[in-house]
PDB file of N, CA and C in Angstrom:
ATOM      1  N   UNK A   1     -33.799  -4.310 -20.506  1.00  0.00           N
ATOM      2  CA  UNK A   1     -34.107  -4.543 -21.907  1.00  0.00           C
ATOM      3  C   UNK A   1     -32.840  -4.354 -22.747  1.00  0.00           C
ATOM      4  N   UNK A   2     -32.697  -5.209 -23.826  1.00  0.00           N
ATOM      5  CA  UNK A   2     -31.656  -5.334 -25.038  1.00  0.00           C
ATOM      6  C   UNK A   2     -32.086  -4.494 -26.212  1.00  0.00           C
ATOM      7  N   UNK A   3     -31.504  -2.933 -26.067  1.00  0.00           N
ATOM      8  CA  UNK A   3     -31.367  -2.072 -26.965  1.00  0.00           C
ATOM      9  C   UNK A   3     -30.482  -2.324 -28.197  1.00  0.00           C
ATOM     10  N   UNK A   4     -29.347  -3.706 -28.407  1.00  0.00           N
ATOM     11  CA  UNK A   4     -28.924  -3.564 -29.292  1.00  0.00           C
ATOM     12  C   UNK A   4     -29.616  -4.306 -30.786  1.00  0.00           C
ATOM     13  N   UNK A   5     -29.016  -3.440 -31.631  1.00  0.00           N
ATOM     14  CA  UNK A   5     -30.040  -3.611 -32.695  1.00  0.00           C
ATOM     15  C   UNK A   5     -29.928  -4.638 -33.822  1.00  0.00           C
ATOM     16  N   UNK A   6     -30.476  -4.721 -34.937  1.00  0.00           N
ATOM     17  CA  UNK A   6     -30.272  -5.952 -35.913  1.00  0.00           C
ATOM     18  C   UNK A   6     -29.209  -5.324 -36.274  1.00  0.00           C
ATOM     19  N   UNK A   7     -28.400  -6.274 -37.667  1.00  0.00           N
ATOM     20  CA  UNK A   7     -27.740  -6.032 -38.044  1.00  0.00           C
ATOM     21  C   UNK A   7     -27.831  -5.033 -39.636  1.00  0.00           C
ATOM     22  N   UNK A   8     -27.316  -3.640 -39.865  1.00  0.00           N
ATOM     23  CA  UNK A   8     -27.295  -2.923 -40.783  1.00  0.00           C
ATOM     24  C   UNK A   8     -28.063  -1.816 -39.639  1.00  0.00           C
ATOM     25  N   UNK A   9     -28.493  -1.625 -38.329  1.00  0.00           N
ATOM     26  CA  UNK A   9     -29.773  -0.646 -38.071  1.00  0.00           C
ATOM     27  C   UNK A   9     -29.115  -0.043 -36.998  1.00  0.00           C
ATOM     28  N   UNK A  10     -29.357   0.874 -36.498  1.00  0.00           N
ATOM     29  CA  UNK A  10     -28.599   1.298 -34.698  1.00  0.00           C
ATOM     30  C   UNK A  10     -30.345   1.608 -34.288  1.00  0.00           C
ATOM     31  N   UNK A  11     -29.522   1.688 -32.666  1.00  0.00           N
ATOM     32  CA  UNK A  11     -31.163   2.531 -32.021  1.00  0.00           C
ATOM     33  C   UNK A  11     -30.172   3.420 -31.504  1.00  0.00           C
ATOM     34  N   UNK A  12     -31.303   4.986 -31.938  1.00  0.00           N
ATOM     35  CA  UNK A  12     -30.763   6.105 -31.075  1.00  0.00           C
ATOM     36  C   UNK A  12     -31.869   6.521 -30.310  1.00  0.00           C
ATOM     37  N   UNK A  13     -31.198   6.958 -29.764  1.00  0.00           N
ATOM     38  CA  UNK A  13     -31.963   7.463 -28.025  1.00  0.00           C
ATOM     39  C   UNK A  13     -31.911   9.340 -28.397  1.00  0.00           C
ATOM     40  N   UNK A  14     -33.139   9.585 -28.116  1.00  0.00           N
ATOM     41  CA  UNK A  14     -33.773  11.030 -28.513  1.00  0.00           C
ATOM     42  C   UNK A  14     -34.432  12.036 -27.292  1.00  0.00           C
ATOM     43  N   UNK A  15     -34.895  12.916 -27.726  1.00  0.00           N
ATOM     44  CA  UNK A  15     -35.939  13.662 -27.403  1.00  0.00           C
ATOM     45  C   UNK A  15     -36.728  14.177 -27.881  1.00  0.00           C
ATOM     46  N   UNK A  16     -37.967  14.495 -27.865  1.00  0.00           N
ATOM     47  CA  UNK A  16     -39.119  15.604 -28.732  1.00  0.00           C
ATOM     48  C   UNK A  16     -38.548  16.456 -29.035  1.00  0.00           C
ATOM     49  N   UNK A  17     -37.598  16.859 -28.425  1.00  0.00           N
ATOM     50  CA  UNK A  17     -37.402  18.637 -28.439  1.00  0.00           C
ATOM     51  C   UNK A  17     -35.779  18.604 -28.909  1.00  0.00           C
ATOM     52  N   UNK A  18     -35.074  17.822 -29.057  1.00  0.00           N
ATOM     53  CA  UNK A  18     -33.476  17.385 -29.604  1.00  0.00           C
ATOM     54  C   UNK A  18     -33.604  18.072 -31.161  1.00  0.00           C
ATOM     55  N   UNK A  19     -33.405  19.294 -31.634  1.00  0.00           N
ATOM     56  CA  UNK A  19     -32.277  19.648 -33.317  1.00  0.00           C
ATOM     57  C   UNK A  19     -31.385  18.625 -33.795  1.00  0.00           C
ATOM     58  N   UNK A  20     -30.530  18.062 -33.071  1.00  0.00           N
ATOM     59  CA  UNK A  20     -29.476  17.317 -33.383  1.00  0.00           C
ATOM     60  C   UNK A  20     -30.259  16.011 -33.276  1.00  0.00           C
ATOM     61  N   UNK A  21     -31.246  15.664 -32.808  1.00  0.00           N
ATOM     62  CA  UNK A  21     -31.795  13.955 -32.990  1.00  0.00           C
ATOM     63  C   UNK A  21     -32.784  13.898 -34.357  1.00  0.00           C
ATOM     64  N   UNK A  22     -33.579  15.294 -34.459  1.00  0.00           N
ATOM     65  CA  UNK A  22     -34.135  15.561 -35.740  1.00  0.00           C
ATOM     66  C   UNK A  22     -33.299  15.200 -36.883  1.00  0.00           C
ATOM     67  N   UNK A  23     -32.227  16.360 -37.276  1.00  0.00           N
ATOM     68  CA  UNK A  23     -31.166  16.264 -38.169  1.00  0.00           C
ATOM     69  C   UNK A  23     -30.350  15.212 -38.569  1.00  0.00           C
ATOM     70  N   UNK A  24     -30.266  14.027 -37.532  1.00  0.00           N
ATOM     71  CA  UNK A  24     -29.445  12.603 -37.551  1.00  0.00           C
ATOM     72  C   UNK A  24     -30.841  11.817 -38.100  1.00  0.00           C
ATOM     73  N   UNK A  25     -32.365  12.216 -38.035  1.00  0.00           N
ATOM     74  CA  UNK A  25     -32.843  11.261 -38.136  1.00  0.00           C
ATOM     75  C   UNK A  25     -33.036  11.426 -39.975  1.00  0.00           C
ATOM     76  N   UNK A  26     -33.300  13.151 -40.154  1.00  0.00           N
ATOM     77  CA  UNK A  26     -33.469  13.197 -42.057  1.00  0.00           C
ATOM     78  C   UNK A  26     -32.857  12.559 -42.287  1.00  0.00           C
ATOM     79  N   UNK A  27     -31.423  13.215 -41.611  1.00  0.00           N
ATOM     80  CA  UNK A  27     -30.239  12.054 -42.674  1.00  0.00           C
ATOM     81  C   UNK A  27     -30.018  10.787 -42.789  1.00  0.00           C
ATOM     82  N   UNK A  28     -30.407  10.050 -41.643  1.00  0.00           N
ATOM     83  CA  UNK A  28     -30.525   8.516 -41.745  1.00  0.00           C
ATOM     84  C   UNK A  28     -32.108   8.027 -42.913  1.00  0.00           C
ATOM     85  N   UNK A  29     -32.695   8.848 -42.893  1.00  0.00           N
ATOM     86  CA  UNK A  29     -34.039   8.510 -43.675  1.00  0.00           C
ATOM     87  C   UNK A  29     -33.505   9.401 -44.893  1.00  0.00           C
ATOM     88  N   UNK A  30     -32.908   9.890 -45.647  1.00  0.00           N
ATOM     89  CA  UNK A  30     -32.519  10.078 -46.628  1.00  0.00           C
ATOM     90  C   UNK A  30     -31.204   9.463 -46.975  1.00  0.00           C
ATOM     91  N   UNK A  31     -30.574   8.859 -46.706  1.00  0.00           N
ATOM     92  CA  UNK A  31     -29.726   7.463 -47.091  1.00  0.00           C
ATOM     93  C   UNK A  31     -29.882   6.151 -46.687  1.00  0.00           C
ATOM     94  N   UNK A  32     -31.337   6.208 -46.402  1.00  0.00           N
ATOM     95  CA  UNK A  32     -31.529   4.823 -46.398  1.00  0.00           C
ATOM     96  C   UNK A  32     -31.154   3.995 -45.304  1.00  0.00           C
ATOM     97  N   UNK A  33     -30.650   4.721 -44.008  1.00  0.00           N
ATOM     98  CA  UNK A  33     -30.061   3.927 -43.148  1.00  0.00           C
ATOM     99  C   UNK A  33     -31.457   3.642 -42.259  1.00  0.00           C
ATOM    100  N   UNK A  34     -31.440   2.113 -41.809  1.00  0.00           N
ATOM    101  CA  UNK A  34     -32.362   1.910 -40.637  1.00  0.00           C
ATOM    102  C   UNK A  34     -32.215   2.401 -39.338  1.00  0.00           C
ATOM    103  N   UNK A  35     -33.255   2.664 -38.296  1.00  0.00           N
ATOM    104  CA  UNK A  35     -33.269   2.743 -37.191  1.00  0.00           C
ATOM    105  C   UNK A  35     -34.010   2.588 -36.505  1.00  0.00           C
ATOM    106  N   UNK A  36     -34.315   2.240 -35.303  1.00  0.00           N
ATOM    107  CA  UNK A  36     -35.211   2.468 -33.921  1.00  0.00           C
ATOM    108  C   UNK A  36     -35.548   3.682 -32.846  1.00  0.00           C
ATOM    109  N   UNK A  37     -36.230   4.272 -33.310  1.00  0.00           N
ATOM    110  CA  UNK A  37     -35.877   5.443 -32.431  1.00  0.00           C
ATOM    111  C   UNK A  37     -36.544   5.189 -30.777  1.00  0.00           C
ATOM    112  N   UNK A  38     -35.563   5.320 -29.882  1.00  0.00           N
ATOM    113  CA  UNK A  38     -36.215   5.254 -28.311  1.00  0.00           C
ATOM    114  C   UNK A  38     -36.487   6.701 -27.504  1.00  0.00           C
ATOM    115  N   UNK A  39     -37.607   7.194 -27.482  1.00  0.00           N
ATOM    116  CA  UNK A  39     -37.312   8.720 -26.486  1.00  0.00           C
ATOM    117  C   UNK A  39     -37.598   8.253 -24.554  1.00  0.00           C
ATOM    118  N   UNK A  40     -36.069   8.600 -24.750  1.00  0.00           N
ATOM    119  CA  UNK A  40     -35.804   8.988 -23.090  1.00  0.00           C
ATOM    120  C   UNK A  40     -36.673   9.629 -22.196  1.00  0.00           C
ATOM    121  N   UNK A  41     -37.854  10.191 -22.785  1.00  0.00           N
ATOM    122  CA  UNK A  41     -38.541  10.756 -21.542  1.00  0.00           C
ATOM    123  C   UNK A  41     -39.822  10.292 -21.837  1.00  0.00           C
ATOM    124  N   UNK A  42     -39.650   8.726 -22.356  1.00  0.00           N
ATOM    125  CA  UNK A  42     -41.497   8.429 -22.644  1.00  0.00           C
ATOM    126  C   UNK A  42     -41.124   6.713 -22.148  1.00  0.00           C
ATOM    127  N   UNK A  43     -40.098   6.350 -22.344  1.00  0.00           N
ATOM    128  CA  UNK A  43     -39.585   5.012 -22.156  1.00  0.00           C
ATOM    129  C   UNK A  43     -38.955   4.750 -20.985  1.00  0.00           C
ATOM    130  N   UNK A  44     -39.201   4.042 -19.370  1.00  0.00           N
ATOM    131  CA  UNK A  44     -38.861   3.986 -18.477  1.00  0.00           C
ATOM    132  C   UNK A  44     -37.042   3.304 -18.805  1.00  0.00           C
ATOM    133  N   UNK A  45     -36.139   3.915 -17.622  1.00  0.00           N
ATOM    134  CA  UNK A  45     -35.093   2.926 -17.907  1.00  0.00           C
ATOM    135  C   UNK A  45     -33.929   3.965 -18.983  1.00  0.00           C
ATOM    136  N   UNK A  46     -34.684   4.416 -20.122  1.00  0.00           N
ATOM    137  CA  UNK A  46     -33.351   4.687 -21.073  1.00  0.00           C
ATOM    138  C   UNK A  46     -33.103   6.187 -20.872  1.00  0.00           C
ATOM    139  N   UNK A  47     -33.637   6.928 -19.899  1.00  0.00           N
ATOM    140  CA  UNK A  47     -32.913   8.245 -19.710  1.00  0.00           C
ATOM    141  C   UNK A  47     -31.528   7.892 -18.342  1.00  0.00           C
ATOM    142  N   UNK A  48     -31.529   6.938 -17.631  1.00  0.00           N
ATOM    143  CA  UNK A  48     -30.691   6.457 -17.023  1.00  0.00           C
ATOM    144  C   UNK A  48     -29.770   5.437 -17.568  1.00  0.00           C
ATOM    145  N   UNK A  49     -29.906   4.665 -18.804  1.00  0.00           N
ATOM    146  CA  UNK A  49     -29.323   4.175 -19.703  1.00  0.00           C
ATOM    147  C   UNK A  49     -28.297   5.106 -20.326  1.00  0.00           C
ATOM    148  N   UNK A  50     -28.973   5.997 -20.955  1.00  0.00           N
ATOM    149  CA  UNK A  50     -28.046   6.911 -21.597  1.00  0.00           C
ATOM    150  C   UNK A  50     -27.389   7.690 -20.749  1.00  0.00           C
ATOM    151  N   UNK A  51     -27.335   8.256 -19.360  1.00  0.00           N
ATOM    152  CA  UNK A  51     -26.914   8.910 -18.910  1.00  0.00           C
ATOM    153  C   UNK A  51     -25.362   7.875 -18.685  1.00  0.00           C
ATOM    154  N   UNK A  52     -25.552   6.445 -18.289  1.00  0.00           N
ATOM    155  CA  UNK A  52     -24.458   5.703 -18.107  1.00  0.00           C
ATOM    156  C   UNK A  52     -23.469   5.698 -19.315  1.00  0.00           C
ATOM    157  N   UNK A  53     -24.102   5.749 -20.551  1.00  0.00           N
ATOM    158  CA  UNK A  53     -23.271   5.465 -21.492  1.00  0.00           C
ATOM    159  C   UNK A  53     -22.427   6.816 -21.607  1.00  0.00           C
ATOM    160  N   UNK A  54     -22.822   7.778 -21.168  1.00  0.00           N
ATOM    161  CA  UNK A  54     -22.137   9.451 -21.703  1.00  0.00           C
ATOM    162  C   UNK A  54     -21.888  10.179 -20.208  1.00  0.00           C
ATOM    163  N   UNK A  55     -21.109   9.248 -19.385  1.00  0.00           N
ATOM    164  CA  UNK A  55     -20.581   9.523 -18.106  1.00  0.00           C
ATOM    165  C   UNK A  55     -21.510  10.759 -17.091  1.00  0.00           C
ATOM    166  N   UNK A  56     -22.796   9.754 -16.772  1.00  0.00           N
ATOM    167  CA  UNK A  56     -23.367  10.857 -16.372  1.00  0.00           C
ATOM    168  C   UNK A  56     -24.612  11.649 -17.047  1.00  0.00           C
ATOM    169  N   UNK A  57     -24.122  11.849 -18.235  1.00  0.00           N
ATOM    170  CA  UNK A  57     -25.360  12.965 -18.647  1.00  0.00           C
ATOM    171  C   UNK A  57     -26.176  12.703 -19.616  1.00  0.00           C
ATOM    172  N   UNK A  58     -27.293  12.988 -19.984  1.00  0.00           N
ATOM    173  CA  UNK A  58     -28.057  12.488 -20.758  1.00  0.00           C
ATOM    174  C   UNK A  58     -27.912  12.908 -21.955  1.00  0.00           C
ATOM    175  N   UNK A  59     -27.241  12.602 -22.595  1.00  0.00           N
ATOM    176  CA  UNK A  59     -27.159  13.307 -24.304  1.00  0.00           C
ATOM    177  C   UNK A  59     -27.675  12.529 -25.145  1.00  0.00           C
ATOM    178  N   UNK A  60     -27.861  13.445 -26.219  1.00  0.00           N
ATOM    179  CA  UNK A  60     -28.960  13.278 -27.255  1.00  0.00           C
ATOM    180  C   UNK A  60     -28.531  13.619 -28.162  1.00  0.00           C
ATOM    181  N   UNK A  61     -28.735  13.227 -29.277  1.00  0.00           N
ATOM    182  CA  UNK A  61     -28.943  11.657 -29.747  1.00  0.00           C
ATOM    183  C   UNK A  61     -27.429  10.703 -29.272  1.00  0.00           C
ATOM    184  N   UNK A  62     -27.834   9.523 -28.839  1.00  0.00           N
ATOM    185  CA  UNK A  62     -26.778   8.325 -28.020  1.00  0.00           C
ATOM    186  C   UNK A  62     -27.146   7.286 -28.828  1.00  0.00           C
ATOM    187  N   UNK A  63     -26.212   6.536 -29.732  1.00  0.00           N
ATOM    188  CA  UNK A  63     -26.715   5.578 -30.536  1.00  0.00           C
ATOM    189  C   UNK A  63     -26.034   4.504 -30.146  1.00  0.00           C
ATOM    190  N   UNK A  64     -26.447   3.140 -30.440  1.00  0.00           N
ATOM    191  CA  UNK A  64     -25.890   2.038 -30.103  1.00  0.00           C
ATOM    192  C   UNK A  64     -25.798   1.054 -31.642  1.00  0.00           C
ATOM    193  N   UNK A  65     -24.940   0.700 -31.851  1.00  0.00           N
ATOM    194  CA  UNK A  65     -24.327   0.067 -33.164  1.00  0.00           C
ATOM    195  C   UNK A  65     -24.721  -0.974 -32.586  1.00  0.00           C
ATOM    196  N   UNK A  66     -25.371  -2.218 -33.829  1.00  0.00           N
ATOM    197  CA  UNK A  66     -25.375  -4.094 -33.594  1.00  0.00           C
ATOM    198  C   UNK A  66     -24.100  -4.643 -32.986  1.00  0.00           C
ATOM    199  N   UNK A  67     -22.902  -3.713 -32.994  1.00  0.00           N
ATOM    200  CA  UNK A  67     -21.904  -4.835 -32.247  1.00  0.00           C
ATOM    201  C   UNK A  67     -21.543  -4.138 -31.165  1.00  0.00           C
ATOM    202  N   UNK A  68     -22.606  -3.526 -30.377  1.00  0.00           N
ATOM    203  CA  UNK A  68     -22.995  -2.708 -28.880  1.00  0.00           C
ATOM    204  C   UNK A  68     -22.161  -1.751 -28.825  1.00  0.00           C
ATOM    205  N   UNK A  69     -21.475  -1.326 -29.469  1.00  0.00           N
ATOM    206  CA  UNK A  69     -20.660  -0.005 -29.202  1.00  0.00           C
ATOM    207  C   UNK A  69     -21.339   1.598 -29.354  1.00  0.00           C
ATOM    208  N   UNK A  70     -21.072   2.408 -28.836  1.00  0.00           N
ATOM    209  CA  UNK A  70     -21.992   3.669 -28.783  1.00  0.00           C
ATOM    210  C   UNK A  70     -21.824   4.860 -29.307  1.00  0.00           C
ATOM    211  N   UNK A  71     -22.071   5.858 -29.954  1.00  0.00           N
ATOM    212  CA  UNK A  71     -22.065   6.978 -30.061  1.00  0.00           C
ATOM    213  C   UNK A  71     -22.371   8.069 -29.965  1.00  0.00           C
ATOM    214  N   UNK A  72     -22.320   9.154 -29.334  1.00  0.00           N
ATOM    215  CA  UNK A  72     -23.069  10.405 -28.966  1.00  0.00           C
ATOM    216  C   UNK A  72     -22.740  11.434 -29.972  1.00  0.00           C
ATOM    217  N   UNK A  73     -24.059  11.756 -30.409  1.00  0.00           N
ATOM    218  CA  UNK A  73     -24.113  12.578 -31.749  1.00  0.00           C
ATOM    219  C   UNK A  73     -23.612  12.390 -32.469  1.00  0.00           C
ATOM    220  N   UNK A  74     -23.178  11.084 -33.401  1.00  0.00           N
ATOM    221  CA  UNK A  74     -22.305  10.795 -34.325  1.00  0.00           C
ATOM    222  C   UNK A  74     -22.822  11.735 -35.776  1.00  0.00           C
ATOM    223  N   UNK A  75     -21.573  12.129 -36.953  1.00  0.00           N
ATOM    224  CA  UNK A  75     -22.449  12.223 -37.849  1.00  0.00           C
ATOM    225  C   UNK A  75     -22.778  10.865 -38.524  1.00  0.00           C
ATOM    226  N   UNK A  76     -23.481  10.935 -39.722  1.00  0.00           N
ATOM    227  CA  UNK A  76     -24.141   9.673 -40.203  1.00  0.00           C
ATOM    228  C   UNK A  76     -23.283   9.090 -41.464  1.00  0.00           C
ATOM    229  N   UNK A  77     -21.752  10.208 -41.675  1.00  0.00           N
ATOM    230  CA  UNK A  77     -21.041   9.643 -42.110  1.00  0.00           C
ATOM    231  C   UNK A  77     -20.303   8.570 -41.320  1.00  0.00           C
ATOM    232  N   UNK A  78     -20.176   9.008 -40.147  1.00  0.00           N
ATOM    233  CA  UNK A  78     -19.678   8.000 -38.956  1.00  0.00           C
ATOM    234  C   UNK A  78     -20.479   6.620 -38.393  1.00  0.00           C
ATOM    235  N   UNK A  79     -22.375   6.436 -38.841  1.00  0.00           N
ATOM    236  CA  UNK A  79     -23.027   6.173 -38.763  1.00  0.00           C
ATOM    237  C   UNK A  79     -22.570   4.962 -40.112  1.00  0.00           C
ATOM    238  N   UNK A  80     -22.423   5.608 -40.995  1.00  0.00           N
ATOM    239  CA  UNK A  80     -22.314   4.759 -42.497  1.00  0.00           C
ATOM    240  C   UNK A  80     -21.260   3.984 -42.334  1.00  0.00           C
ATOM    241  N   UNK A  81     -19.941   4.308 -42.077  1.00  0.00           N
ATOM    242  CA  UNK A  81     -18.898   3.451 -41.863  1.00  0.00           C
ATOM    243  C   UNK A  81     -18.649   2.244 -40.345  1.00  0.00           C
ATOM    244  N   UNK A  82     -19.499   2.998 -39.597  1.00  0.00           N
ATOM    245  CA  UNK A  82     -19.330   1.873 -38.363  1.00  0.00           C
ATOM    246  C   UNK A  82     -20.687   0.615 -38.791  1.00  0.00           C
ATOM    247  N   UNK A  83     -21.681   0.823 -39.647  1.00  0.00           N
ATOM    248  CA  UNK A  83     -22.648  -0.072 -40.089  1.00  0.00           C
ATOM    249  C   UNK A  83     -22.158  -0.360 -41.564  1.00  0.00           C
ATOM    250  N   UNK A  84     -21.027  -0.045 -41.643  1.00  0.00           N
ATOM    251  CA  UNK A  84     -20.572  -0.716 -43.427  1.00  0.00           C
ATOM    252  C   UNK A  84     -21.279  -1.004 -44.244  1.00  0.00           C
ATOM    253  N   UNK A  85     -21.954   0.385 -44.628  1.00  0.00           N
ATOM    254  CA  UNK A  85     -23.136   0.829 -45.559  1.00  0.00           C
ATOM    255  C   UNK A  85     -22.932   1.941 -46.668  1.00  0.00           C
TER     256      UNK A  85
END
């Protein structure tokens, strides 16, 4: 499956139980930024997805930008400027 996202939105890859996927998500929902959220342990495929993208290990939150490039735990200032928002 093609996780990458429209344009202006990322999908990040989570967990139920992730602080740091919570905290990326207020802040994306309090500036307005779009997203998709995928959790790795309910969705076949993307806990081995993400483990590829972060050499190996499954980290959380793993986001994927519309022009497929990735980030692990970005802040959402880093979020704002790679979606030129």
């Amino acid at each position: 499956m093609d996780y990458t996202p429209d344009a202006g939105t990322i999908t990040m890859f989570s967990t139920s139980w992730c602080g740091y996927c919570r905290r990326l998500k207020s802040q994306l929902d309090a500036q307005g930024i779009g997203y998709t959220e995928v959790n790795i342990e309910e969705v076949e495929g993307t806990a081995e997805l993400v483990a590829s993208l972060n050499g190996g290990n499954q980290t959380v939150p793993t986001v994927i930008f519309p022009d497929g490039s990735t980030a692990t735990n970005p802040s959402v200032a880093d979020v704002r400027t790679r979606l030129s928002v």
